[in-house]
Every structure is written in C-alpha cells, then in structure tokens.
Protein backbone atom coordinates (compact mmCIF):
# COMPACT_ATOMS: atom_id res chain seq x y z
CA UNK A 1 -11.37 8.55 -6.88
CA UNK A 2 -13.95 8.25 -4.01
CA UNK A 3 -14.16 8.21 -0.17
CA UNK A 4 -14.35 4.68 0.69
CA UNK A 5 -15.99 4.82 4.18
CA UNK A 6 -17.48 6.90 7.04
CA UNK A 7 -19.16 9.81 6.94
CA UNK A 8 -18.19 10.69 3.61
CA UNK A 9 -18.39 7.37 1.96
CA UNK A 10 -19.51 7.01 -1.85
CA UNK A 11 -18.06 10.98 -2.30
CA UNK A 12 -16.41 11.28 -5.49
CA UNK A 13 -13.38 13.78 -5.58
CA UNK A 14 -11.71 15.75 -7.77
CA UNK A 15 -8.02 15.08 -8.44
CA UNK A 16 -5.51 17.04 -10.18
CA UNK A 17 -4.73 17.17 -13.53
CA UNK A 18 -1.98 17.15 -16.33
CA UNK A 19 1.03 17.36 -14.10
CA UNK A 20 3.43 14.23 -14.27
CA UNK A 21 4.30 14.30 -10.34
CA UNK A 22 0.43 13.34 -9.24
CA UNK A 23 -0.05 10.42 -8.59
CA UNK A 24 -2.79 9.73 -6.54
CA UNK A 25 -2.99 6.47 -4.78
CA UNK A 26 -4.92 4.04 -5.43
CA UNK A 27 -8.22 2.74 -3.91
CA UNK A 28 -6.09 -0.71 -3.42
CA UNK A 29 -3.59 0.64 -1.48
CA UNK A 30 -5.71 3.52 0.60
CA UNK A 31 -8.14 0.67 1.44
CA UNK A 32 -4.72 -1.26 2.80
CA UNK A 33 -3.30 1.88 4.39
CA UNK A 34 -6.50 2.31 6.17
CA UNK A 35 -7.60 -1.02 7.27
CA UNK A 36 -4.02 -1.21 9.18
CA UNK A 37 -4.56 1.78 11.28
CA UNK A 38 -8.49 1.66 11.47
CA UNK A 39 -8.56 1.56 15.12
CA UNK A 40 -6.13 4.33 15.50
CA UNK A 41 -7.57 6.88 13.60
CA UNK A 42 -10.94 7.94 15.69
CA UNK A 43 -10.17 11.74 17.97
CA UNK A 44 -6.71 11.57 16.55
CA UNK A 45 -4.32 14.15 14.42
CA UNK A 46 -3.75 13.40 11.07
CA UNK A 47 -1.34 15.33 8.78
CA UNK A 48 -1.38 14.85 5.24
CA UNK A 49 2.05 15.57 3.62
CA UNK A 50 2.72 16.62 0.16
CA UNK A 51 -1.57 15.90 -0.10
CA UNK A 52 -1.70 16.53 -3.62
CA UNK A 53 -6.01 16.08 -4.08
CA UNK A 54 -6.34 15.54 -0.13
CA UNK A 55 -7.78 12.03 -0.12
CA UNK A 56 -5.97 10.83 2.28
CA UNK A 57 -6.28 13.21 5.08
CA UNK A 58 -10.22 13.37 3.83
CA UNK A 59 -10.35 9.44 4.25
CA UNK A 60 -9.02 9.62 7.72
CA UNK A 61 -11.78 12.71 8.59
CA UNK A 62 -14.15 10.44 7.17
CA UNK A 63 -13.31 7.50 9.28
CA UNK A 64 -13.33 10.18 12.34
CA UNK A 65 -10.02 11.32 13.03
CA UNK A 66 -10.43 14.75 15.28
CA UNK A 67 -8.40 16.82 12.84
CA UNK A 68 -6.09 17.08 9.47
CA UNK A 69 -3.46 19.20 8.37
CA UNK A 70 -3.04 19.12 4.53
CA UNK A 71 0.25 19.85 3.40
CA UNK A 72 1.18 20.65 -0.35
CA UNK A 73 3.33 23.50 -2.10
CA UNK A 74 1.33 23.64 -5.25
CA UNK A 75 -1.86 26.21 -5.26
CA UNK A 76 -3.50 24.05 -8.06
CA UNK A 77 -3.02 20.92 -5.42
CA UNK A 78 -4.53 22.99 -2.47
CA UNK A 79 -7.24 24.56 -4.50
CA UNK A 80 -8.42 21.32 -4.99
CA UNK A 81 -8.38 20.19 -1.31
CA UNK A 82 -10.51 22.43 -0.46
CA UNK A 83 -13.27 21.62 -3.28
CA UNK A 84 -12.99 18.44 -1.96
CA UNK A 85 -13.16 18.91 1.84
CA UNK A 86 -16.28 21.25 0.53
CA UNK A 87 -18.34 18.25 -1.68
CA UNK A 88 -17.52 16.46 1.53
CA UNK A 89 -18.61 18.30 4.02
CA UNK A 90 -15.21 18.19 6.23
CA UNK A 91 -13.98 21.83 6.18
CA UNK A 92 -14.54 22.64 9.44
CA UNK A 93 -12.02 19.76 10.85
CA UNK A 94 -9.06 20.70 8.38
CA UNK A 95 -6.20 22.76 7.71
CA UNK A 96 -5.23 23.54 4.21
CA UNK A 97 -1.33 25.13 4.24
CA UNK A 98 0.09 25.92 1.14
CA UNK A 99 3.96 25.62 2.13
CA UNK A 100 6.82 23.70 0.82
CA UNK A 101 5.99 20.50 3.52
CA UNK A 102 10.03 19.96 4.83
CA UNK A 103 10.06 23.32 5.60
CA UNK A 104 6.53 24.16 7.35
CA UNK A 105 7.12 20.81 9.68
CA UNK A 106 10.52 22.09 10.54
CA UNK A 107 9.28 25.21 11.70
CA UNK A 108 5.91 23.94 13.84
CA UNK A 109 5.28 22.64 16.95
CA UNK A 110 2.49 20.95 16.34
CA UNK A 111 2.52 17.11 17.09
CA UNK A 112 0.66 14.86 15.31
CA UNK A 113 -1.04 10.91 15.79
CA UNK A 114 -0.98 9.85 12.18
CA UNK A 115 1.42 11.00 9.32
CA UNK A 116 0.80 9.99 5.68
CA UNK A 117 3.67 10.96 3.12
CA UNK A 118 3.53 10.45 -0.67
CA UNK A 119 6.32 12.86 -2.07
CA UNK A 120 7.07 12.46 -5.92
CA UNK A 121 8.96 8.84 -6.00
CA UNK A 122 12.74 8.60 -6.34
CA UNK A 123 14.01 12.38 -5.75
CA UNK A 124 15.18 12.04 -1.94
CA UNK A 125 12.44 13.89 -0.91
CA UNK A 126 10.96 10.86 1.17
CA UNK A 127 14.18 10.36 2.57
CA UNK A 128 14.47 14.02 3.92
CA UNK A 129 11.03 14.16 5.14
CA UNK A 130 11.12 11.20 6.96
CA UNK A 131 13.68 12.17 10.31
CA UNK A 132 11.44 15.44 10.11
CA UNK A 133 8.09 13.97 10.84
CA UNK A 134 9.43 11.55 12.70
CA UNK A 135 10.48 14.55 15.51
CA UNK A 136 6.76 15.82 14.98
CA UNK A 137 5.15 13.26 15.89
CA UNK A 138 3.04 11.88 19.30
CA UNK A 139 5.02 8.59 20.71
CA UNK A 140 2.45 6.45 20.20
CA UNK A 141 2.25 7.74 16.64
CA UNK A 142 2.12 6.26 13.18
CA UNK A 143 4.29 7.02 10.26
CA UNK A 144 2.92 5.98 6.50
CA UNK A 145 4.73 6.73 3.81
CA UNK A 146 4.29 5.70 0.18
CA UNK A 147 7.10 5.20 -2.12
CA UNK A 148 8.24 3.52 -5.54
CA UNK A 149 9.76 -0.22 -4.75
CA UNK A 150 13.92 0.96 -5.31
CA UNK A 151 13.10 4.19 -3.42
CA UNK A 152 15.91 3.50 -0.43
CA UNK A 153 14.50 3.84 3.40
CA UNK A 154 16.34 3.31 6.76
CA UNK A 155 15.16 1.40 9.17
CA UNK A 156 14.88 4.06 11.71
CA UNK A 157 14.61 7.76 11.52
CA UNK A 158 14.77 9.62 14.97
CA UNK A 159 12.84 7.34 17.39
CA UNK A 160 10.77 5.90 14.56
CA UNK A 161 11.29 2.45 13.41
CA UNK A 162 10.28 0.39 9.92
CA UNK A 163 7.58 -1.97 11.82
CA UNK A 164 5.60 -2.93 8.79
CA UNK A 165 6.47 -3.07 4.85
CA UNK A 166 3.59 -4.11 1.71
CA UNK A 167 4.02 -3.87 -1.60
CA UNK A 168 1.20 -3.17 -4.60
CA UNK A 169 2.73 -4.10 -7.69
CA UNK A 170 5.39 -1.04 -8.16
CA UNK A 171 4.43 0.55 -4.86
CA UNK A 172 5.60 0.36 -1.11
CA UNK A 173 4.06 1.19 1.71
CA UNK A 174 6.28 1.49 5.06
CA UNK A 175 4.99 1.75 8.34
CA UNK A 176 6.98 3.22 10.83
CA UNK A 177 6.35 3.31 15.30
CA UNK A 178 8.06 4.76 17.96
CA UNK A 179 10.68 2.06 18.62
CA UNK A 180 9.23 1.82 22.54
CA UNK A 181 5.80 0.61 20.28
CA UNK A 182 6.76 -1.14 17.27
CA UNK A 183 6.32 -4.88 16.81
CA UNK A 184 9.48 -5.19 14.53
C-alpha cells in the first residue's frame, strides 16, 4: 500500500495485520475515490472514520487537505496511523483518536468538509454511522463511504443525499451531498 500522489507520493505504508475485519482498500478504488473529489480536497477537513492503517485520511493530507481526524477503536489500528503519518511526514496536520467512531462523532462539535467511512462490511455499522456524520458535516460537504455490494443504504440520511454510486468488483462506493448540492 502506497501514497499515490502529493506530497507524500511513492510512500509505502504499513497496514495492519492478521485481523479478519481489515480490509484496506484498494489502490483501484482510492485512486477512484480521490480523482472524484480532487478539487475539493485542498484547505479542507477531512475525517477518516473507522481508519484502520490511515491511508485514506493520509492520501487526502497528501493531496493538501488543511487537516484529518483519524478515527478507529483498535490501539493496534491507531498505532499504526501514526507510524505512518511519521514515514510520511504529516503528523503535524492530524488527529489520531482512539474512540469507538459512532460514539466520538456523536459527542463533537466539530464539522467537517470530507468524510470517508469504511466500517467492517455487512454488520449495520455503515448504516448507523451514516445519519451521524451526515449531522457533522459542512453543507457543502462530501460523504464517502465504502461498503460490500448487498450492504443496504438509503438514499438520504439527514440532509445528505446518495448523488453518486461505483462499483469495483465486490465493492461500492456511495457518494453522498447536501441535498441543496447534489446532482442526483
């Protein structure tokens, strides 16, 4: 796994290891992810939910968002993160929380530009998360959450609507606007 662009680019990370929820996303579908929001990622917020290895979040500091929140309720998963925001020299524009995710965004009032989501597939926890990030972020946010193909989404959670759906093989990826900025 390795940044793919920016100030980071070529930087090989570590990922975690021997646990049957990671699943880190694939260079396919972060190069996807990121080409559709490349020019709304530069001074903006990004939070990283359920971050796992951080590559997300560290993708988006790479490609010069101001800030990122990782998210992730496993000390193994944020141990990691912050090896990796170390090899790539992004520390000083991150947050590393370990929390159980639902439960620190229900609780801050932080807003955010960009939200990335990649809970373990098929357990509801997409589905719960969703109306919760949804309140926390900016109106003319972005929502991206990952998600197996017969994981079940609504088409709107709080004033977020689906705008965009792509598959990779066994994967989803939903895109969800502010219904006042979504192209439907």
């Amino acid at each position: 796994m390795r940044v793919i662009t920016g100030s980071a680019r070529g930087r090989v990370l570590e990922t975690l290891k021997g646990d049957d929820i990671v699943r880190p996303t694939t260079d396919k579908v972060k190069e996807a992810v990121f080409s559709s929001i490349q020019f709304e990622l530069e001074g903006r917020d990004f939070v990283d939910v359920f971050a796992g290895s951080g590559q997300m979040g560290i993708e988006a500091l790479s490609r010069g968002a101001k800030s990122a929140l990782f998210l992730d309720a496993s000390r193994k998963a944020v141990a990691v993160i912050e090896r990796n925001l170390k090899v790539t020299n992004l520390q000083p524009f991150a947050t590393v929380v370990c929390a159980n995710s639902l439960a620190y965004l229900k609780n801050t009032t932080r807003e955010f530009d960009v939200a990335f989501l990649d809970p373990p597939y098929n357990k509801g926890i997409l589905q719960e998360a969703l109306p919760i990030i949804a309140q926390r972020m900016k109106k003319t946010g972005v929502i991206i959450c990952e998600s197996a193909l017969n994981d079940n989404l609504l088409q709107k959670y709080y004033n977020f609507t689906l705008d965009r759906e792509r598959t990779y093989g066994k994967i989803r990826v939903s895109t969800y606007r502010h219904e006042d900025f979504a192209e439907g």
